[in-house]
C-alpha atoms as a PDB file:
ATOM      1  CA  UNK A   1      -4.434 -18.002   9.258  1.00  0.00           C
ATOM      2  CA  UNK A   2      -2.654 -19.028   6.094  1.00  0.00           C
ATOM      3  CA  UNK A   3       0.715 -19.782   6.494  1.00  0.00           C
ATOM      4  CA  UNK A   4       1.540 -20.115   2.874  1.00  0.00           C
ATOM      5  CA  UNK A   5       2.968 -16.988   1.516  1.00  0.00           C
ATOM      6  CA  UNK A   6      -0.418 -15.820  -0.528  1.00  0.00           C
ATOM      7  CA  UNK A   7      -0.499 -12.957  -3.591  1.00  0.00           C
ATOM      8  CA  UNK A   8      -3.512 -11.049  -1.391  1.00  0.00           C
ATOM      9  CA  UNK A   9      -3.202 -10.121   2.537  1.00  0.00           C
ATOM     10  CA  UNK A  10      -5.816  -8.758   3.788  1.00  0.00           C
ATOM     11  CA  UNK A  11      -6.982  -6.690   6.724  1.00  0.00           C
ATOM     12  CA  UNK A  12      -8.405  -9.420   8.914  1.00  0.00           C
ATOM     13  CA  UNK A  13      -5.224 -11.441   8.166  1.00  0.00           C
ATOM     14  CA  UNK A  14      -3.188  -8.514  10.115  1.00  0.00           C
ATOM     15  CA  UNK A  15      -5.444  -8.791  12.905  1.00  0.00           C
ATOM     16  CA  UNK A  16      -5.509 -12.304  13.028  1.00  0.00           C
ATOM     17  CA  UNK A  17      -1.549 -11.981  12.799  1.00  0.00           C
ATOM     18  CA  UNK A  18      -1.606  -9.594  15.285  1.00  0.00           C
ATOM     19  CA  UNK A  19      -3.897 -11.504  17.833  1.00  0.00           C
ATOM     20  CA  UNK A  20      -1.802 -14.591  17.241  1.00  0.00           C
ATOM     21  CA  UNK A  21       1.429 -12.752  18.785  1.00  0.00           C
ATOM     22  CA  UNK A  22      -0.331 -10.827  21.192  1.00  0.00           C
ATOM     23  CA  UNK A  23      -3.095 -11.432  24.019  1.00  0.00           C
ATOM     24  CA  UNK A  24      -5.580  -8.672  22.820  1.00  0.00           C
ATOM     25  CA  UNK A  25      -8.575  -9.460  21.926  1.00  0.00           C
ATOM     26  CA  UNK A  26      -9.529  -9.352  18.100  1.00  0.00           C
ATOM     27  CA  UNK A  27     -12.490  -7.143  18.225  1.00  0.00           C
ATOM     28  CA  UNK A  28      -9.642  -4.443  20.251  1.00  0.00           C
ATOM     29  CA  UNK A  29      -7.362  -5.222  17.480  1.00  0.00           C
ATOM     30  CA  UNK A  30      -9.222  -4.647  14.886  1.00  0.00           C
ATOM     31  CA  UNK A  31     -10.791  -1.498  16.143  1.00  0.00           C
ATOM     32  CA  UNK A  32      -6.927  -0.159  16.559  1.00  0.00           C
ATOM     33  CA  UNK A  33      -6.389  -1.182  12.717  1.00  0.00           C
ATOM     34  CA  UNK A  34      -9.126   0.571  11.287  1.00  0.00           C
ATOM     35  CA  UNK A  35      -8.467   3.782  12.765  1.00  0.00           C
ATOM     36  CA  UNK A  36      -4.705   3.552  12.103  1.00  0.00           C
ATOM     37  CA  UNK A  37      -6.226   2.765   8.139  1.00  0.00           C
ATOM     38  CA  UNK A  38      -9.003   5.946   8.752  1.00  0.00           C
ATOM     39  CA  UNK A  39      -6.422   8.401   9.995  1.00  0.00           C
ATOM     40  CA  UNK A  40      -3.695   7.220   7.256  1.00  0.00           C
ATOM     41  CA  UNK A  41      -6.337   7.938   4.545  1.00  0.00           C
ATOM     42  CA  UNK A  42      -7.729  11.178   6.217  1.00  0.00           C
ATOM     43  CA  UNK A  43      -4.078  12.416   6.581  1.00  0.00           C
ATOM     44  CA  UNK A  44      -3.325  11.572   2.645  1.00  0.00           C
ATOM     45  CA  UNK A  45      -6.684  13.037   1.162  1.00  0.00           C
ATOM     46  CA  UNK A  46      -5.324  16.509   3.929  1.00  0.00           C
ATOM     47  CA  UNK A  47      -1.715  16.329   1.457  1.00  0.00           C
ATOM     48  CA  UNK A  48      -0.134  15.031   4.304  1.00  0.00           C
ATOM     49  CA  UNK A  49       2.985  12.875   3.565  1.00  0.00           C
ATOM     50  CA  UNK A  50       2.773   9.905   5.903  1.00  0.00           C
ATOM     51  CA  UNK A  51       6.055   8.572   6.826  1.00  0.00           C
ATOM     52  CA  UNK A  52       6.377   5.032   9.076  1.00  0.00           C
ATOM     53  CA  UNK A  53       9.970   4.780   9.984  1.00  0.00           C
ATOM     54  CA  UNK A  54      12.403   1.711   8.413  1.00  0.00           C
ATOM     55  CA  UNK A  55       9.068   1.150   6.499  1.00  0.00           C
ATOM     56  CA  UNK A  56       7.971   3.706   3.967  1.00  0.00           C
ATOM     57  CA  UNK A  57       6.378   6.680   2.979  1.00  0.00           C
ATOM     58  CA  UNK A  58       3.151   7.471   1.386  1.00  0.00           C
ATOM     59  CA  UNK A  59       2.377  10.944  -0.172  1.00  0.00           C
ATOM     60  CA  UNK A  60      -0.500  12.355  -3.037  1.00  0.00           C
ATOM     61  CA  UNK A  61       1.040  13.217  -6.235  1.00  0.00           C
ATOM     62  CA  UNK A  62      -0.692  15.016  -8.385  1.00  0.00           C
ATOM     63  CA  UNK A  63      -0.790  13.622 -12.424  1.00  0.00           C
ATOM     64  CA  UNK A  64      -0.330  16.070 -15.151  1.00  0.00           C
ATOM     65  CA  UNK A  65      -3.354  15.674 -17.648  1.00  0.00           C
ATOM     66  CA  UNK A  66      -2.249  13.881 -20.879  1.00  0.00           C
ATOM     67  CA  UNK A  67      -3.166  13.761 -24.233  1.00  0.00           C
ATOM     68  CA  UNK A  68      -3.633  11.423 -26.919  1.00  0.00           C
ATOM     69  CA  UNK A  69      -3.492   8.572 -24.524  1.00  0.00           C
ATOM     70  CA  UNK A  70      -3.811   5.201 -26.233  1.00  0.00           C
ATOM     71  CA  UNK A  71      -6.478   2.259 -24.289  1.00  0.00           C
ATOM     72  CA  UNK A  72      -4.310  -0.770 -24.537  1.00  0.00           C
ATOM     73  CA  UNK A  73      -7.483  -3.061 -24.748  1.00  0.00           C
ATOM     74  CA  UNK A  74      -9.485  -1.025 -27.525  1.00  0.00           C
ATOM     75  CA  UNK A  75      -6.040   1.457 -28.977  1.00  0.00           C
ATOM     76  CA  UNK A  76      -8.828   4.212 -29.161  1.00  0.00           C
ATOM     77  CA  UNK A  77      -7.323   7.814 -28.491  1.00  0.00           C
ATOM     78  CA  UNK A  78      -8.406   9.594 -25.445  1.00  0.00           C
ATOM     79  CA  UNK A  79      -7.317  12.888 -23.852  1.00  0.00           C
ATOM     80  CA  UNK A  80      -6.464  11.707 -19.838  1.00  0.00           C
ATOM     81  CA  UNK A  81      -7.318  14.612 -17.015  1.00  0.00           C
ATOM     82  CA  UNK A  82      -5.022  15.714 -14.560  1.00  0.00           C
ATOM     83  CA  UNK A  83      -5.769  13.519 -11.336  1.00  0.00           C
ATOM     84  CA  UNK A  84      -4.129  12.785  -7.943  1.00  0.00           C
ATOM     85  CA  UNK A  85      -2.549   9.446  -6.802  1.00  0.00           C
ATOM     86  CA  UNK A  86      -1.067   7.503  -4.111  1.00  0.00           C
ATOM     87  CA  UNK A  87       3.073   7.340  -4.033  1.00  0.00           C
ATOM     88  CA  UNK A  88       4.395   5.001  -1.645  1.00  0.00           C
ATOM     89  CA  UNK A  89       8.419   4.690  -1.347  1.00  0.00           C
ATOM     90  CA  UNK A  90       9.667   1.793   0.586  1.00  0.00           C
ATOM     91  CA  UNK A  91      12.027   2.251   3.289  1.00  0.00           C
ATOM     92  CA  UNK A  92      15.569   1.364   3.220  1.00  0.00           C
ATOM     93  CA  UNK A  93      14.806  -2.274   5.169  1.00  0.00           C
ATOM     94  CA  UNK A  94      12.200  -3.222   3.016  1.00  0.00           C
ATOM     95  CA  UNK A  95      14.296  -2.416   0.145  1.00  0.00           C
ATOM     96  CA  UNK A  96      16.725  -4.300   1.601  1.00  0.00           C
ATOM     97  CA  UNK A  97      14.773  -7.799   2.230  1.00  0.00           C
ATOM     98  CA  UNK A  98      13.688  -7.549  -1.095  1.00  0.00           C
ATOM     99  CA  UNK A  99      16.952  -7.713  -2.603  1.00  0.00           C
ATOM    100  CA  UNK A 100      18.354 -10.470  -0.322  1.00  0.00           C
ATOM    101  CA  UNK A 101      15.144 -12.513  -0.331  1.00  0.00           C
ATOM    102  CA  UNK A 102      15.995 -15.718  -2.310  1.00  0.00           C
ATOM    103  CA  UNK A 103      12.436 -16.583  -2.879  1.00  0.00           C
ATOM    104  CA  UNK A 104      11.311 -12.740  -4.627  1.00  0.00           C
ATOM    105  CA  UNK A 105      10.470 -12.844  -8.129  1.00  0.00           C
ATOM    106  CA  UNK A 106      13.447 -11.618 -10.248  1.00  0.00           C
ATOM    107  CA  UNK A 107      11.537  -8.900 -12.667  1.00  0.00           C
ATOM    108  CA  UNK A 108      14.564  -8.056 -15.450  1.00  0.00           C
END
């Protein structure tokens, strides 16, 4: 595994990660991964709000349809329709190690 901080993490990286710190075998891991990903997903598309303690909280929000929305690449006018989405709102930690992490990316 990568031990340079990289922009994409993926899935296999956690087990790897995982496997690393642990004496489980990756196939076990992994199998424990997807279905904590399936049964996240299955509980958001149910309306659930999933909450993972001094972590975060994901919930569907549902988008009001728009109008006279602009495309930023072609600046035609199109009407939008009302859709759902994916919230997540990090937990108090996280929020914390983001503001006291010297290497973050200031965005002002």
């Amino acid at each position: 595994m990568n031990t340079q901080p990289s922009k994409k993490y993926v899935k296999n990286d956690l087990v790897e990660y995982i496997q690393k710190h642990t004496e489980l075998k990756k196939s076990e891991i992994a199998e424990v991964v997807n279905l904590l990903f399936f049964i996240l997903g299955e509980k958001l598309i149910e309306g659930a709000k999933v909450e993972i303690r001094n972590f975060g909280v994901f919930e569907v929000r549902n988008r009001k349809a728009r109008k006279n929305a602009r495309n930023p690449k072609t600046g035609i006018l199109l009407d939008i329709d009302a859709y759902k989405t994916i919230f997540f709102k990090p937990g108090k930690q996280i929020k914390h190690q983001l503001k006291s992490d010297p290497h973050s990316t200031d965005h002002k």
